[in-house]
N, C-alpha and C. Protein backbone atom coordinates (compact mmCIF):
# COMPACT_ATOMS: atom_id res chain seq x y z
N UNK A 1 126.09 31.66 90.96
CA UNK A 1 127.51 31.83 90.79
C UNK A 1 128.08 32.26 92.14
N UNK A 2 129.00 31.49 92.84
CA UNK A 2 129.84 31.99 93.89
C UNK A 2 130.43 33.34 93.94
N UNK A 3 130.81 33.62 94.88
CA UNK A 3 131.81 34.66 95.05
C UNK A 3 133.03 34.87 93.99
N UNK A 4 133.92 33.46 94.89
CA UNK A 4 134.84 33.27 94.05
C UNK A 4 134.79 32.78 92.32
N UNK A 5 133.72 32.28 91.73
CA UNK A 5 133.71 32.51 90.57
C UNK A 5 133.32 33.94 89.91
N UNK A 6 132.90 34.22 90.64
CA UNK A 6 132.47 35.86 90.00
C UNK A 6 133.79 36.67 89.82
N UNK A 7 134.42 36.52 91.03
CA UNK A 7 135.66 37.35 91.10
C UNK A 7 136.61 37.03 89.68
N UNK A 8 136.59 35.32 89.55
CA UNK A 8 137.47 34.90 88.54
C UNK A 8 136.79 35.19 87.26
N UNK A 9 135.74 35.82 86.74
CA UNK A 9 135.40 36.18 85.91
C UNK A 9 135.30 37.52 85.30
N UNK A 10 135.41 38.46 86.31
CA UNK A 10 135.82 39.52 86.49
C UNK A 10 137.13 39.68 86.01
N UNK A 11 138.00 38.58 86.42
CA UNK A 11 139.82 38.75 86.24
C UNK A 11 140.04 38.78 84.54
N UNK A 12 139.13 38.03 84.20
CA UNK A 12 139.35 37.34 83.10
C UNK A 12 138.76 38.84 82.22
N UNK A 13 137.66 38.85 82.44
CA UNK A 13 137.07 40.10 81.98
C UNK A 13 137.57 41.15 81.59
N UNK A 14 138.44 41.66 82.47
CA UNK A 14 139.28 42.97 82.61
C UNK A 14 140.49 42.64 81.81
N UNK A 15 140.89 40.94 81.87
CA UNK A 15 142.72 40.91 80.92
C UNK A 15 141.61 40.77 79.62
N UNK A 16 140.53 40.67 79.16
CA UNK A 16 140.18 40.11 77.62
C UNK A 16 139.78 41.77 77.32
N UNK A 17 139.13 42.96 78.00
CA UNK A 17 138.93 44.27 77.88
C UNK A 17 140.13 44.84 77.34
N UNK A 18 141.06 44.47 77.86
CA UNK A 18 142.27 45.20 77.39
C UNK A 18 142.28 45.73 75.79
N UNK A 19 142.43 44.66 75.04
CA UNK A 19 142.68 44.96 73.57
C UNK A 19 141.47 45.37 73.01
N UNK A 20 140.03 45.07 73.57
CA UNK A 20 139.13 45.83 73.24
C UNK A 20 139.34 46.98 73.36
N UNK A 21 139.61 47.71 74.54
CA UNK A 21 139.81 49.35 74.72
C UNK A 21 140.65 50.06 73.33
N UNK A 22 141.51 48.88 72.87
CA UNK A 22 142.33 49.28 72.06
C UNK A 22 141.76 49.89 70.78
N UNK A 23 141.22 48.51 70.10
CA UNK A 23 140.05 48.75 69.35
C UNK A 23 139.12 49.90 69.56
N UNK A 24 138.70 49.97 70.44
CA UNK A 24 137.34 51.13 70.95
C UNK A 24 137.92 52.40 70.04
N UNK A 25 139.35 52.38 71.03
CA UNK A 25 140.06 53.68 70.56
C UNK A 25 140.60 53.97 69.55
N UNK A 26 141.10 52.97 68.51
CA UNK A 26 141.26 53.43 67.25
C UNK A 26 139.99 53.16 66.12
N UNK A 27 139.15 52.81 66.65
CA UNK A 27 137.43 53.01 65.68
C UNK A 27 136.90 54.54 66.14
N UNK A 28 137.11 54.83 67.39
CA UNK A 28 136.76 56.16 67.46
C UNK A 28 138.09 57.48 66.68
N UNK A 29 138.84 57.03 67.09
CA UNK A 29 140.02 58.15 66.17
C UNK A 29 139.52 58.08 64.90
N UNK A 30 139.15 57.06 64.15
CA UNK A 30 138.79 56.75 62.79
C UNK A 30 137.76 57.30 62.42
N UNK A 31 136.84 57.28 62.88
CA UNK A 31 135.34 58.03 63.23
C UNK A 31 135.58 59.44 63.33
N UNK A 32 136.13 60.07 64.10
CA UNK A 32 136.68 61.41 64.51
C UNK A 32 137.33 61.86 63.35
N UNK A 33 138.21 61.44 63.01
CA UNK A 33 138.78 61.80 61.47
C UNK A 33 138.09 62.13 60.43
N UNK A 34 137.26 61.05 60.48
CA UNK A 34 136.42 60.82 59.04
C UNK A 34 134.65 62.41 59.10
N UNK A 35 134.93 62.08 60.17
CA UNK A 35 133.56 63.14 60.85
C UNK A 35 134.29 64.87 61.22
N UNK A 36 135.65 65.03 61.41
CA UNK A 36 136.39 66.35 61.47
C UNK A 36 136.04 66.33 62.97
N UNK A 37 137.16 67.36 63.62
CA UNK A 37 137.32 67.83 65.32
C UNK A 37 135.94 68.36 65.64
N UNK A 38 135.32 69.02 64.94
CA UNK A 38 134.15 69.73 65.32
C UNK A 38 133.70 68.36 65.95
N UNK A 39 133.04 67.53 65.26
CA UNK A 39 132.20 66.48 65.52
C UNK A 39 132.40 66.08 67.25
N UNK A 40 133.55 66.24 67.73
CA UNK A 40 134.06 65.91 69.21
C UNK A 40 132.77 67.03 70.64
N UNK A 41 132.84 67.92 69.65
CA UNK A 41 132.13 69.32 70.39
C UNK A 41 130.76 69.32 70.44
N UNK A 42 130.66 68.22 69.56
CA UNK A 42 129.02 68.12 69.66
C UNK A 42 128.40 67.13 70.52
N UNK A 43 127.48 67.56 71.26
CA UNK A 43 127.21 66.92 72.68
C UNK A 43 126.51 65.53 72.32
N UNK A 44 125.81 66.02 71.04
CA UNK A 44 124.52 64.82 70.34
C UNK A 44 125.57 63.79 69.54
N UNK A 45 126.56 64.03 69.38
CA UNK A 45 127.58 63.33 68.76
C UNK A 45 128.79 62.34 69.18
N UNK A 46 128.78 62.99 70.75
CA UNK A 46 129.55 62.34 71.80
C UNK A 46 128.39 60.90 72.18
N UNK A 47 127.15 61.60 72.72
CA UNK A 47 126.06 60.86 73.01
C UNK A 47 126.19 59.89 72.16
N UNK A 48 126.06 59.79 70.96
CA UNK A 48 125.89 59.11 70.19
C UNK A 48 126.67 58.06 69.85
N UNK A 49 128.05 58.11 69.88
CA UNK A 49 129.20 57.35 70.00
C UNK A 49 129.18 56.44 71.40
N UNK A 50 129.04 57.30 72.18
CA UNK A 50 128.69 56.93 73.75
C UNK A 50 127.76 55.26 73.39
N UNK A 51 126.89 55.23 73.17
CA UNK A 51 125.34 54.69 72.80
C UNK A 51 126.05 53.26 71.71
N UNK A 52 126.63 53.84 70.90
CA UNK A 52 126.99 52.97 70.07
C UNK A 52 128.03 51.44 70.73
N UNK A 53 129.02 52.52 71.28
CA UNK A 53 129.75 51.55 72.09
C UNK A 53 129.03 50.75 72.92
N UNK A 54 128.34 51.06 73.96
CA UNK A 54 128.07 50.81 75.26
C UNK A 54 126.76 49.61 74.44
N UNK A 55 126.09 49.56 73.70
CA UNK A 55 125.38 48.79 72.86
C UNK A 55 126.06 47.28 72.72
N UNK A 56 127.49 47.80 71.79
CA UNK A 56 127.93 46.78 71.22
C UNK A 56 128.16 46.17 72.37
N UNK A 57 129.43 47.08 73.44
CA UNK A 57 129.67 45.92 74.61
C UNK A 57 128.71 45.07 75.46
N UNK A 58 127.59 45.41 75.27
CA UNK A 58 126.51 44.76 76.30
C UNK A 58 126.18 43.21 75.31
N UNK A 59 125.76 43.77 73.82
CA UNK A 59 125.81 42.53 73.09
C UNK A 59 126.98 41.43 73.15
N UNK A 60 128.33 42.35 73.47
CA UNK A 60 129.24 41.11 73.50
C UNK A 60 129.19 40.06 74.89
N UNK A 61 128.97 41.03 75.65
CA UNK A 61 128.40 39.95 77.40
C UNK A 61 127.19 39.58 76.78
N UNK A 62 126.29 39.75 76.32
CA UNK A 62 125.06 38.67 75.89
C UNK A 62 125.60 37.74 75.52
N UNK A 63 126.29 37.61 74.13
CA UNK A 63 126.81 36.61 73.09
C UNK A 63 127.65 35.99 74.40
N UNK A 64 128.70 36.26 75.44
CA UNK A 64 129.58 35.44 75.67
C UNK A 64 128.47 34.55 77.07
N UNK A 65 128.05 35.40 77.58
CA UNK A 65 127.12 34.73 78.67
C UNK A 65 126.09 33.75 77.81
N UNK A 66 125.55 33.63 76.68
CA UNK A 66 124.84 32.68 76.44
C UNK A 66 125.97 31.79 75.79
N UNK A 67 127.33 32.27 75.21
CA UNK A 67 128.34 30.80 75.01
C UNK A 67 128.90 29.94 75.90
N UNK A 68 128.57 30.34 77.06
CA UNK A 68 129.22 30.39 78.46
C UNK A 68 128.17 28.79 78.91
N UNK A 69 126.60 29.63 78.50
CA UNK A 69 125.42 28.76 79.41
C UNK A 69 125.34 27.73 77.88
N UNK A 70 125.63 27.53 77.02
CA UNK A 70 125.52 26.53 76.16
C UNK A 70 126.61 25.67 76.26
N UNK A 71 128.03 25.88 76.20
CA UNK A 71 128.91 25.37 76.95
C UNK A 71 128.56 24.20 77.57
N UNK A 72 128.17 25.05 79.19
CA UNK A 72 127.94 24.16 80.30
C UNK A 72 126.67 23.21 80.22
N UNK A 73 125.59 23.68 79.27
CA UNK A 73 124.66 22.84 79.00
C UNK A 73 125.18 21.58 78.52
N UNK A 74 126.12 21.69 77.57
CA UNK A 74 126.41 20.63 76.36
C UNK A 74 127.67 19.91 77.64
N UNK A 75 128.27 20.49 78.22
CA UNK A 75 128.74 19.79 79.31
C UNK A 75 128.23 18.79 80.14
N UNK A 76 126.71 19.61 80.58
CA UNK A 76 126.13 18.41 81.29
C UNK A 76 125.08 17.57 80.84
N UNK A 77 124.53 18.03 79.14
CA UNK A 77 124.19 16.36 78.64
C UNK A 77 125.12 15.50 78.34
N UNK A 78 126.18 15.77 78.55
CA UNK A 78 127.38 14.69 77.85
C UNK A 78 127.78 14.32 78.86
N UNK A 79 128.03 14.57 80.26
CA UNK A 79 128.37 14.10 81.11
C UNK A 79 126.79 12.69 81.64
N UNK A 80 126.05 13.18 81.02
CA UNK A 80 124.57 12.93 81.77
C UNK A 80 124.69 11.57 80.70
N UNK A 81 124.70 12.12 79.24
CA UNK A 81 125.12 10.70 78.79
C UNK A 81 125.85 9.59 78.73
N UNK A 82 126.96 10.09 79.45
CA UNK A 82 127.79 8.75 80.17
C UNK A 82 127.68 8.03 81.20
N UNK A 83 126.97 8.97 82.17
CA UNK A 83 126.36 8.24 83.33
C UNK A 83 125.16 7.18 83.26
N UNK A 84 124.28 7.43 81.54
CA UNK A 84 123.08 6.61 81.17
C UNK A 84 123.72 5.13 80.75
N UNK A 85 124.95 5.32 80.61
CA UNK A 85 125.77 4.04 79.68
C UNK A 85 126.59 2.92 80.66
C-alpha cells in the first residue's frame, strides 16, 4: 500500500469513526447505568470495558480489511476474466 493510499484510508477511517464514537458512548452510558456510578471506580471494571471495546474495534478492521482484500480479489478475477475472452 502506498503512502498516499494509506493516508486516504486513514481519511476515510477517521470520517466512518465518527458515529462509532457515538455509539461507543451511548453503550457505555447504558452499561454505566445499568451497572450504577460505583462501577466507574472500579479499576477491574474500567479495564474491562476498556478490553471489550478495543476487541470489538480490532474485529471491525479485521472484518473490513478482509472485505477490502475480497473485493479486490473478485476485482481481479473478473477483470482477469475478460482479458481470457
Amino acid at each position: 500500500m502506498s503512502e498516499k493510499e494509506a493516508e486516504k484510508a486513514v481519511q476515510v477511517l477517521t470520517k466512518q469513526l465518527d458515529p462509532l464514537a457515538v455509539s461507543v458512548k451511548a453503550a457505555v452510558k447504558k452499561a454505566v447505568a445499568k451497572a450504577g456510578d460505583e462501577a466507574l471506580h472500579d479499576k477491574g471494571v474500567k479495564d474491562t470495558m476498556k478490553k471489550v471495546v478495543k476487541k470489538a474495534v480490532k474485529q471491525a478492521v479485521k472484518e473490513a480489511v478482509e472485505d477490502a482484500q475480497d473485493a479486490a480479489q473478485d476485482a481481479q478475477d473478473a477483470k482477469s476474466e475478460k482479458n481470457e475472452k
